[in-house]
PDB file of N, CA and C in Angstrom:
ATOM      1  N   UNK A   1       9.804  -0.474 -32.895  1.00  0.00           N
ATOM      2  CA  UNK A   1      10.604   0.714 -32.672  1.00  0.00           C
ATOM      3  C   UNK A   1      11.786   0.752 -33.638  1.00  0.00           C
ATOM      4  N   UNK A   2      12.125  -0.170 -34.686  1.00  0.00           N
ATOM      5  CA  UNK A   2      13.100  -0.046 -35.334  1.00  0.00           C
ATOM      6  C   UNK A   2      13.411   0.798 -36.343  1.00  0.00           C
ATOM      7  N   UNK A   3      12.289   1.947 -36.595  1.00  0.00           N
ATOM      8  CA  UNK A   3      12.186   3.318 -37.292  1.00  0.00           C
ATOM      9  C   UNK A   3      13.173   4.300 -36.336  1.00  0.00           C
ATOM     10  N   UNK A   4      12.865   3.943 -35.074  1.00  0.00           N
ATOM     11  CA  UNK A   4      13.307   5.055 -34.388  1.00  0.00           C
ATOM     12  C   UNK A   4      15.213   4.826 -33.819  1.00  0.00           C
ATOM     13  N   UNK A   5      15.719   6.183 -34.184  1.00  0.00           N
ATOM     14  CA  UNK A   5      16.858   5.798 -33.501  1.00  0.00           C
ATOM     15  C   UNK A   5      16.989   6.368 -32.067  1.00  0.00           C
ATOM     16  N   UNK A   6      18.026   5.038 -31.755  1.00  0.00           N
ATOM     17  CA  UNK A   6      18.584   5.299 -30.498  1.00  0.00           C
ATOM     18  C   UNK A   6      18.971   6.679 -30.070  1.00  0.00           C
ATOM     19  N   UNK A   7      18.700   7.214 -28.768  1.00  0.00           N
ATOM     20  CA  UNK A   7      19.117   8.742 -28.827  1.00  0.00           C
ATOM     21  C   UNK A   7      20.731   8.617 -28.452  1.00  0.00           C
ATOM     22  N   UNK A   8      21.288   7.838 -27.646  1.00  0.00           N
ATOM     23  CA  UNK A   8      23.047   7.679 -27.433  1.00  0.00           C
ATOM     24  C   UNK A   8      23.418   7.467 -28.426  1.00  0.00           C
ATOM     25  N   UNK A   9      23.209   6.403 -29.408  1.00  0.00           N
ATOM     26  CA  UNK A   9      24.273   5.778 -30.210  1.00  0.00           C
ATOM     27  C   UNK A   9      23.800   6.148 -31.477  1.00  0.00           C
ATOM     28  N   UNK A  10      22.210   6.235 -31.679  1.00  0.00           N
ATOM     29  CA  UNK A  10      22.150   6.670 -33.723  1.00  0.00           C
ATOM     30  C   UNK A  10      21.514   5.293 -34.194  1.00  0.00           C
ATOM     31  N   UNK A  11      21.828   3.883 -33.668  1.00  0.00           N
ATOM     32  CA  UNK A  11      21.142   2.702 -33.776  1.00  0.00           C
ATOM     33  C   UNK A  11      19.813   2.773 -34.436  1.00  0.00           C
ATOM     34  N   UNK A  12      19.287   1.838 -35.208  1.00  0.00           N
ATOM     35  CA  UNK A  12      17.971   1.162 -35.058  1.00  0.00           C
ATOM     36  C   UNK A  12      18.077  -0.026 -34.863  1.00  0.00           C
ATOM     37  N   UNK A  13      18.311  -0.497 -34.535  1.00  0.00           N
ATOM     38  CA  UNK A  13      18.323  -2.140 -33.433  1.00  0.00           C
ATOM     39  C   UNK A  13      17.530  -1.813 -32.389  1.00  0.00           C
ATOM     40  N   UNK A  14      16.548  -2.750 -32.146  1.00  0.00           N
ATOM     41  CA  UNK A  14      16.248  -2.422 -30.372  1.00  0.00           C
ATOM     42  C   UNK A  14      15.502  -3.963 -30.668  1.00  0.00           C
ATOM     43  N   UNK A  15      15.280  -4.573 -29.650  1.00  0.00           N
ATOM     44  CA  UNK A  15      14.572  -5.724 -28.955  1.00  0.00           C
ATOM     45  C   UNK A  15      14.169  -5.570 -28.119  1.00  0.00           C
ATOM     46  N   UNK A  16      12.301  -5.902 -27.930  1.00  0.00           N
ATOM     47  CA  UNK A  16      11.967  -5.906 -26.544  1.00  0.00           C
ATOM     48  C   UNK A  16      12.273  -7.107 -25.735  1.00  0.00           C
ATOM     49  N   UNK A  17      11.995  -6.480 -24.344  1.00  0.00           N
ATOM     50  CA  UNK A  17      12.837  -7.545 -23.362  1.00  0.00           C
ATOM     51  C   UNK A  17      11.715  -7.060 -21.799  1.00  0.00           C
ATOM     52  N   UNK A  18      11.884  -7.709 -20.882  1.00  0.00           N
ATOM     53  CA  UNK A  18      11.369  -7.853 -19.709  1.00  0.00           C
ATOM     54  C   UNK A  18      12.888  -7.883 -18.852  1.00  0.00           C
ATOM     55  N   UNK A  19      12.420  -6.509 -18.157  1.00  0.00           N
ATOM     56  CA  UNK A  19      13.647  -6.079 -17.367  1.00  0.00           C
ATOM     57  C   UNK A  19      13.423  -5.580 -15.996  1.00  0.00           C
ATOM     58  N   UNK A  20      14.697  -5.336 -15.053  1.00  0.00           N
ATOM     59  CA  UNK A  20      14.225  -4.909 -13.876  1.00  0.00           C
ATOM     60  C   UNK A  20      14.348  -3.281 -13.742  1.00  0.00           C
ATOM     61  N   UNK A  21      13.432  -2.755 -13.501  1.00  0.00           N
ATOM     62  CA  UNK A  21      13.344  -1.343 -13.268  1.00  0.00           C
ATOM     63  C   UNK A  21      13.245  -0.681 -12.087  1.00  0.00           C
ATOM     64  N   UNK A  22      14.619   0.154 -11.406  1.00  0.00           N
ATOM     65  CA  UNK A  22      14.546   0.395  -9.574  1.00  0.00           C
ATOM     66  C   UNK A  22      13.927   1.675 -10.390  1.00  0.00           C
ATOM     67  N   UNK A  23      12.800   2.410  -9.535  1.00  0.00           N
ATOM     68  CA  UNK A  23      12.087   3.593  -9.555  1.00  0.00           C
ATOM     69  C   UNK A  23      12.214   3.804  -8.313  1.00  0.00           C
ATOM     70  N   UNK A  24      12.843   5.513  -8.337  1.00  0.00           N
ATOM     71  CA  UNK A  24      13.045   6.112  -6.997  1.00  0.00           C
ATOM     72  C   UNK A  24      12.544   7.399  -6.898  1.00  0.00           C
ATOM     73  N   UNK A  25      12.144   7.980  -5.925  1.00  0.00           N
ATOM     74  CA  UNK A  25      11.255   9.230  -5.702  1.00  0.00           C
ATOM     75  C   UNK A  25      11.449   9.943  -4.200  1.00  0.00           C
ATOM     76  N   UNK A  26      11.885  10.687  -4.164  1.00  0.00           N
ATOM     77  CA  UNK A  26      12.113  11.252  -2.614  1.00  0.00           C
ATOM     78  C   UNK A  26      12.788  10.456  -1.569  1.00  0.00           C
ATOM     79  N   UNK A  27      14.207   9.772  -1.736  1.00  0.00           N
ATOM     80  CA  UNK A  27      14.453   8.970  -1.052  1.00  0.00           C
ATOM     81  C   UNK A  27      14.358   7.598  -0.858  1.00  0.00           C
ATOM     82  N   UNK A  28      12.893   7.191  -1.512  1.00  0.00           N
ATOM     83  CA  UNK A  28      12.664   5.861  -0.904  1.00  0.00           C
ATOM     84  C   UNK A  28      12.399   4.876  -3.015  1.00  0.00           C
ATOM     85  N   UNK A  29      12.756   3.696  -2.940  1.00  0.00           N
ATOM     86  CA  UNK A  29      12.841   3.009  -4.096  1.00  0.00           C
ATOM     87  C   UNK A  29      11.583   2.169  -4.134  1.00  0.00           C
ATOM     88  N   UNK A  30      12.036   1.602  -5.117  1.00  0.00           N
ATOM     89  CA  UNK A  30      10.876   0.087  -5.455  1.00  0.00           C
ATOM     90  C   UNK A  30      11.497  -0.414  -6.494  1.00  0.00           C
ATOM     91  N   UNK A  31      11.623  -1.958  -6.770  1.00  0.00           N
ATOM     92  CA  UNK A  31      12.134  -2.279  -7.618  1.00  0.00           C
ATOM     93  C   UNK A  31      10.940  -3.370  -8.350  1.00  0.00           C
ATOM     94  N   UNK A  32      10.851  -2.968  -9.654  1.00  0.00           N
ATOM     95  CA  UNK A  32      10.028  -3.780 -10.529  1.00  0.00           C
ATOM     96  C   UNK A  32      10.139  -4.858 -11.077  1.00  0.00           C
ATOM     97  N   UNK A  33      10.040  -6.230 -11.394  1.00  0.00           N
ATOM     98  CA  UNK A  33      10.491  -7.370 -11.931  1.00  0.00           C
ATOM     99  C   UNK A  33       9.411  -7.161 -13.501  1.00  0.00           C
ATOM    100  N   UNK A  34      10.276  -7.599 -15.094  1.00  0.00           N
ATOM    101  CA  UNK A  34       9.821  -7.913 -15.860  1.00  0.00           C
ATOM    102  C   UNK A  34       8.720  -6.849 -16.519  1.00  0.00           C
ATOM    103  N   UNK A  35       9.532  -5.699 -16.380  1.00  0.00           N
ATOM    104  CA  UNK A  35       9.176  -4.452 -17.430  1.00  0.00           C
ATOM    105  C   UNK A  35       9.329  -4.601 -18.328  1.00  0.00           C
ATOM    106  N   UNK A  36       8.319  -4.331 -19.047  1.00  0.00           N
ATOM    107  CA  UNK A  36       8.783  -4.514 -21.096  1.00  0.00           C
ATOM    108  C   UNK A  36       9.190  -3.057 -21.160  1.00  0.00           C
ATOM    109  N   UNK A  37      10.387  -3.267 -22.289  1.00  0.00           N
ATOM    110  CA  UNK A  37      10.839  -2.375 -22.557  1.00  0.00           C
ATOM    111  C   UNK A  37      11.468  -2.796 -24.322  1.00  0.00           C
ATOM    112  N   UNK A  38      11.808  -1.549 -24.807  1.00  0.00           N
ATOM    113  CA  UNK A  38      12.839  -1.825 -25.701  1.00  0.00           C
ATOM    114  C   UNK A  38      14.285  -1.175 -25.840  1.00  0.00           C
ATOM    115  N   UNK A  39      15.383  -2.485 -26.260  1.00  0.00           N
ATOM    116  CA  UNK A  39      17.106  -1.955 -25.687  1.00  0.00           C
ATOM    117  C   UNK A  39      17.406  -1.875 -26.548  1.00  0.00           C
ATOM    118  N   UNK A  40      18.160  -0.905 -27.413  1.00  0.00           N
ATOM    119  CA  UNK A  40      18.806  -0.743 -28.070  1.00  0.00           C
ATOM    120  C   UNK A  40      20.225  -1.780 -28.157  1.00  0.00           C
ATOM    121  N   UNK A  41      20.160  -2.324 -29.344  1.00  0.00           N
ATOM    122  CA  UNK A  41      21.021  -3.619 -29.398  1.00  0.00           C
ATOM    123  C   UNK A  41      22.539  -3.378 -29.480  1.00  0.00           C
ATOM    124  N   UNK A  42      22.633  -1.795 -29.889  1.00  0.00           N
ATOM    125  CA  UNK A  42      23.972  -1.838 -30.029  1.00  0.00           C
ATOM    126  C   UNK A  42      24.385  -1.138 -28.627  1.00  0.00           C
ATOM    127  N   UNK A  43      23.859  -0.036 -27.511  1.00  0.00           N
ATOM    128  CA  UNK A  43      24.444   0.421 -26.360  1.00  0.00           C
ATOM    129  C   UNK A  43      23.510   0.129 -25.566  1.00  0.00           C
ATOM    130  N   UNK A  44      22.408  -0.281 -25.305  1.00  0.00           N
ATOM    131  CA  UNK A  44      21.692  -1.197 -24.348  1.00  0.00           C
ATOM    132  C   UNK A  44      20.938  -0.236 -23.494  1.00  0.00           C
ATOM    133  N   UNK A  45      21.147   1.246 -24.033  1.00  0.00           N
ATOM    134  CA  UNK A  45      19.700   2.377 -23.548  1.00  0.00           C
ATOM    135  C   UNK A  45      18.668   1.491 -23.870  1.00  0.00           C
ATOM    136  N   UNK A  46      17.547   1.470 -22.338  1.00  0.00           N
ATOM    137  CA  UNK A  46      16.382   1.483 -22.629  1.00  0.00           C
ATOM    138  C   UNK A  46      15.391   2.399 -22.981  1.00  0.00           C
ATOM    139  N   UNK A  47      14.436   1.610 -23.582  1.00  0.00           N
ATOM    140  CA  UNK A  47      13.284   2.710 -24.007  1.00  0.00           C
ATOM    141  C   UNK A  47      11.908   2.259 -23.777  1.00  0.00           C
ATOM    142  N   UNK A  48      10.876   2.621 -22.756  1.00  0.00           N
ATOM    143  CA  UNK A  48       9.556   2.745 -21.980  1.00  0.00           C
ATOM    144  C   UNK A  48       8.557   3.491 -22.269  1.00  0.00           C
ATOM    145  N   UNK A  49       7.510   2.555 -22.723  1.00  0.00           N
ATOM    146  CA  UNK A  49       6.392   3.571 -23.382  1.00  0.00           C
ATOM    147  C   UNK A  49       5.924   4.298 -21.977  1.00  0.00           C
ATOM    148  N   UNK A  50       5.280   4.924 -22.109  1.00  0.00           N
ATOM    149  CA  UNK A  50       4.590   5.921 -21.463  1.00  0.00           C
ATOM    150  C   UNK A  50       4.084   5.640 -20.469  1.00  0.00           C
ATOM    151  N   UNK A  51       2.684   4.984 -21.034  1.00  0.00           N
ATOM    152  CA  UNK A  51       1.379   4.254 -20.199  1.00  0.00           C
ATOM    153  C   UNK A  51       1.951   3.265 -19.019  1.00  0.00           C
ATOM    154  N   UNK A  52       3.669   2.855 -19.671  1.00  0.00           N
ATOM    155  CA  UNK A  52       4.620   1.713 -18.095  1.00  0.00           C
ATOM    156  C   UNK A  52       4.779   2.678 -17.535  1.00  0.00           C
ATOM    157  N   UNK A  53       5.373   3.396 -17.334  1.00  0.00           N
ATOM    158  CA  UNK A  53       6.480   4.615 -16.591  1.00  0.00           C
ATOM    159  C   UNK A  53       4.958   5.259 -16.070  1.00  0.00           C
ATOM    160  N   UNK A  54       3.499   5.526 -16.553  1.00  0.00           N
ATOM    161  CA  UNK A  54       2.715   5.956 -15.288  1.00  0.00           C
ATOM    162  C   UNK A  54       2.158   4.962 -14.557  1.00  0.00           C
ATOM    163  N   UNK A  55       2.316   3.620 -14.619  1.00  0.00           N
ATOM    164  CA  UNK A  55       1.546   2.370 -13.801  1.00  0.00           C
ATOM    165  C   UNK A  55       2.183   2.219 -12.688  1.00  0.00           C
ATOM    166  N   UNK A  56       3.948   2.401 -13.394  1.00  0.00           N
ATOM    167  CA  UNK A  56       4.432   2.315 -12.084  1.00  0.00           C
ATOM    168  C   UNK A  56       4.968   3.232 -11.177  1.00  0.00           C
ATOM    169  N   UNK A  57       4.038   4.113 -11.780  1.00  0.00           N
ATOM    170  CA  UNK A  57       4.483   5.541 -11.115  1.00  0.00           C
ATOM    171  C   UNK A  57       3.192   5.257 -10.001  1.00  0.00           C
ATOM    172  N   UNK A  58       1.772   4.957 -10.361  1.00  0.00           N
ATOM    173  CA  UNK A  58       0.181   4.366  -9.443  1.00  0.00           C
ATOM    174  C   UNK A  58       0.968   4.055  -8.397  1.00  0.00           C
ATOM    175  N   UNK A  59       1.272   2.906  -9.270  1.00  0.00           N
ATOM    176  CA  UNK A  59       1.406   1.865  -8.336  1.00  0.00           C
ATOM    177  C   UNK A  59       2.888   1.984  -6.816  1.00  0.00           C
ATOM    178  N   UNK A  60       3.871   2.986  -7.018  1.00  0.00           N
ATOM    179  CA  UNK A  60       4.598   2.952  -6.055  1.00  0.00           C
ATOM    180  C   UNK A  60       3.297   4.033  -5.346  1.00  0.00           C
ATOM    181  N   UNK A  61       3.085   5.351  -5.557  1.00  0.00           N
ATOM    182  CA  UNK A  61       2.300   5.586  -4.978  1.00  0.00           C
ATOM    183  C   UNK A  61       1.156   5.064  -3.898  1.00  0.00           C
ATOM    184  N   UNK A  62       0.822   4.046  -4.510  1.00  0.00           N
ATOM    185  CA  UNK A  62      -0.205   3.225  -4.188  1.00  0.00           C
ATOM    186  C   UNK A  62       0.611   2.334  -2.279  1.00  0.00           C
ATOM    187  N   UNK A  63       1.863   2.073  -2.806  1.00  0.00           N
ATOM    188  CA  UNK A  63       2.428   1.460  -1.849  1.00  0.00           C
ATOM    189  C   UNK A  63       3.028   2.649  -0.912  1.00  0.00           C
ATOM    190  N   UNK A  64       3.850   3.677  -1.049  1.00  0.00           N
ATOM    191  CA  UNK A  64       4.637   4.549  -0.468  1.00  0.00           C
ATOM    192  C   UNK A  64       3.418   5.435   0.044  1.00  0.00           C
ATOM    193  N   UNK A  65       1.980   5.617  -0.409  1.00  0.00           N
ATOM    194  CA  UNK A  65       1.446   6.571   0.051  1.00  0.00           C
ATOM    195  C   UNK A  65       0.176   6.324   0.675  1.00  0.00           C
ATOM    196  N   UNK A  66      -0.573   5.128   0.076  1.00  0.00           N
ATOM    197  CA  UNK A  66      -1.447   4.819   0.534  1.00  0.00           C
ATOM    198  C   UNK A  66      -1.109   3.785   1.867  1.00  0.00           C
ATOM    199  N   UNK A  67      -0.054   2.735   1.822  1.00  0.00           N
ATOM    200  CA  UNK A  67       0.132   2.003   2.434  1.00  0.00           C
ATOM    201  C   UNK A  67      -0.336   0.806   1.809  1.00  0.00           C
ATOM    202  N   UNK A  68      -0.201   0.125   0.661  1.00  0.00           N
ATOM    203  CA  UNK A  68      -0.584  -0.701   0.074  1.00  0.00           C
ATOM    204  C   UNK A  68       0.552  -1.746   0.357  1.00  0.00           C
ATOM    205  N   UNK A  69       0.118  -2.957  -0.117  1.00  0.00           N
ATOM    206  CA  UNK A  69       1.157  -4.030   0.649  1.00  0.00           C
ATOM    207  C   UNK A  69       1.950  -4.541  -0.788  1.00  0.00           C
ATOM    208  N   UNK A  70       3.235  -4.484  -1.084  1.00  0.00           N
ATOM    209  CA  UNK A  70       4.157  -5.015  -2.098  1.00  0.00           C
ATOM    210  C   UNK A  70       3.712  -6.741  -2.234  1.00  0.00           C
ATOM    211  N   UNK A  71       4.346  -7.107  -3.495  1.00  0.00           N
ATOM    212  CA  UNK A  71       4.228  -8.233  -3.705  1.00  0.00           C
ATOM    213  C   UNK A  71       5.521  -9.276  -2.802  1.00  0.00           C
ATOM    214  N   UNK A  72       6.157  -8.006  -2.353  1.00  0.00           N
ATOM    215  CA  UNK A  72       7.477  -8.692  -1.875  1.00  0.00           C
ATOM    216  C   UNK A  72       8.557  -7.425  -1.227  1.00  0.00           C
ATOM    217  N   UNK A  73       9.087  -7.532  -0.655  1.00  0.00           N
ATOM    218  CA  UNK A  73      10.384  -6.511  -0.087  1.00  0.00           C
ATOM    219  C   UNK A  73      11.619  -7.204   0.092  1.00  0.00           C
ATOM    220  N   UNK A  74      12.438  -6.679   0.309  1.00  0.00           N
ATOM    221  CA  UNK A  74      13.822  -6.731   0.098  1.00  0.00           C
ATOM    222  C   UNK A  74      14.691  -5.745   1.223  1.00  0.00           C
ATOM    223  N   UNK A  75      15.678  -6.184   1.793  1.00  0.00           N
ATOM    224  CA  UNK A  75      16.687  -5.316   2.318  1.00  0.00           C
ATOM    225  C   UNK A  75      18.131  -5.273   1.765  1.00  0.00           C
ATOM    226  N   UNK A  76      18.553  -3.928   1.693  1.00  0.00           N
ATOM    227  CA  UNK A  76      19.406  -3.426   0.687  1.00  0.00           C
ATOM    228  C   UNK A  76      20.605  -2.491   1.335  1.00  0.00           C
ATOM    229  N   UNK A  77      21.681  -3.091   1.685  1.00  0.00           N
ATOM    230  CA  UNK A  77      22.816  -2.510   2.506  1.00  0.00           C
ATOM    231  C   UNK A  77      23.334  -1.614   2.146  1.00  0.00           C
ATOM    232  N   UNK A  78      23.428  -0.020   2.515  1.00  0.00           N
ATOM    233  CA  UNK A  78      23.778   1.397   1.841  1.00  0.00           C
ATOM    234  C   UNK A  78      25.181   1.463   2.565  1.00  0.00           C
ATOM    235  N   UNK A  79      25.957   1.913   1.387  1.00  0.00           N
ATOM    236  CA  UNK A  79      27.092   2.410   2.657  1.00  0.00           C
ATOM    237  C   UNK A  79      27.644   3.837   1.600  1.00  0.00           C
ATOM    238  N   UNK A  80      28.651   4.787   2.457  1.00  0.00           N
ATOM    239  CA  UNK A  80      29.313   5.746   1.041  1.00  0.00           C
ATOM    240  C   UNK A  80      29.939   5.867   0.732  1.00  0.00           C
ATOM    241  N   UNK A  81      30.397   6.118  -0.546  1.00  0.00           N
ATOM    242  CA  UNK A  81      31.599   5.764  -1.242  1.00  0.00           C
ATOM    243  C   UNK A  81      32.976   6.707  -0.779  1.00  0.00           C
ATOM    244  N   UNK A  82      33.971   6.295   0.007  1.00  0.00           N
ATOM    245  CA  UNK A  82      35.074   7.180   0.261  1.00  0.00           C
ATOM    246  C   UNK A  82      36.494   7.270  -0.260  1.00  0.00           C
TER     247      UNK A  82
END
């Protein structure tokens, strides 16, 4: 990706990396461990090919709609900001 610039900063720096990605949709989340992605080295926008951003688009589906079982869950304390 180092042809392409960064759309915030103008950069061509980027490094791929394995990152965590929360994907949220109508309320309810999922959080992904060890997304490849590539970060722009100088403001740290990520950037996600395509074909990721629809797997894990399946795949929450798969869990939020079908009832498929996560590799793991988590509880996550909401409160609002006053």
């Amino acid at each position: 990706m180092s042809e392409t610039l960064c759309h915030v900063c103008g950069s061509t720096d980027f490094e791929g990396r394995l990152v965590e990605y929360i994907y949220r949709r109508r309320g309810s989340y999922w959080v992904v461990r060890d997304v490849p992605c590539e970060v722009c080295l100088h403001c740290g926008e990520r950037y996600y090919a395509g074909p990721v951003l629809l797997q894990i688009e399946h795949r929450f589906q798969e869990i939020y709609e079908q009832h498929a079982k996560p590799q793991s869950a988590i509880e996550v304390p909401v409160e609002v900001y006053a």
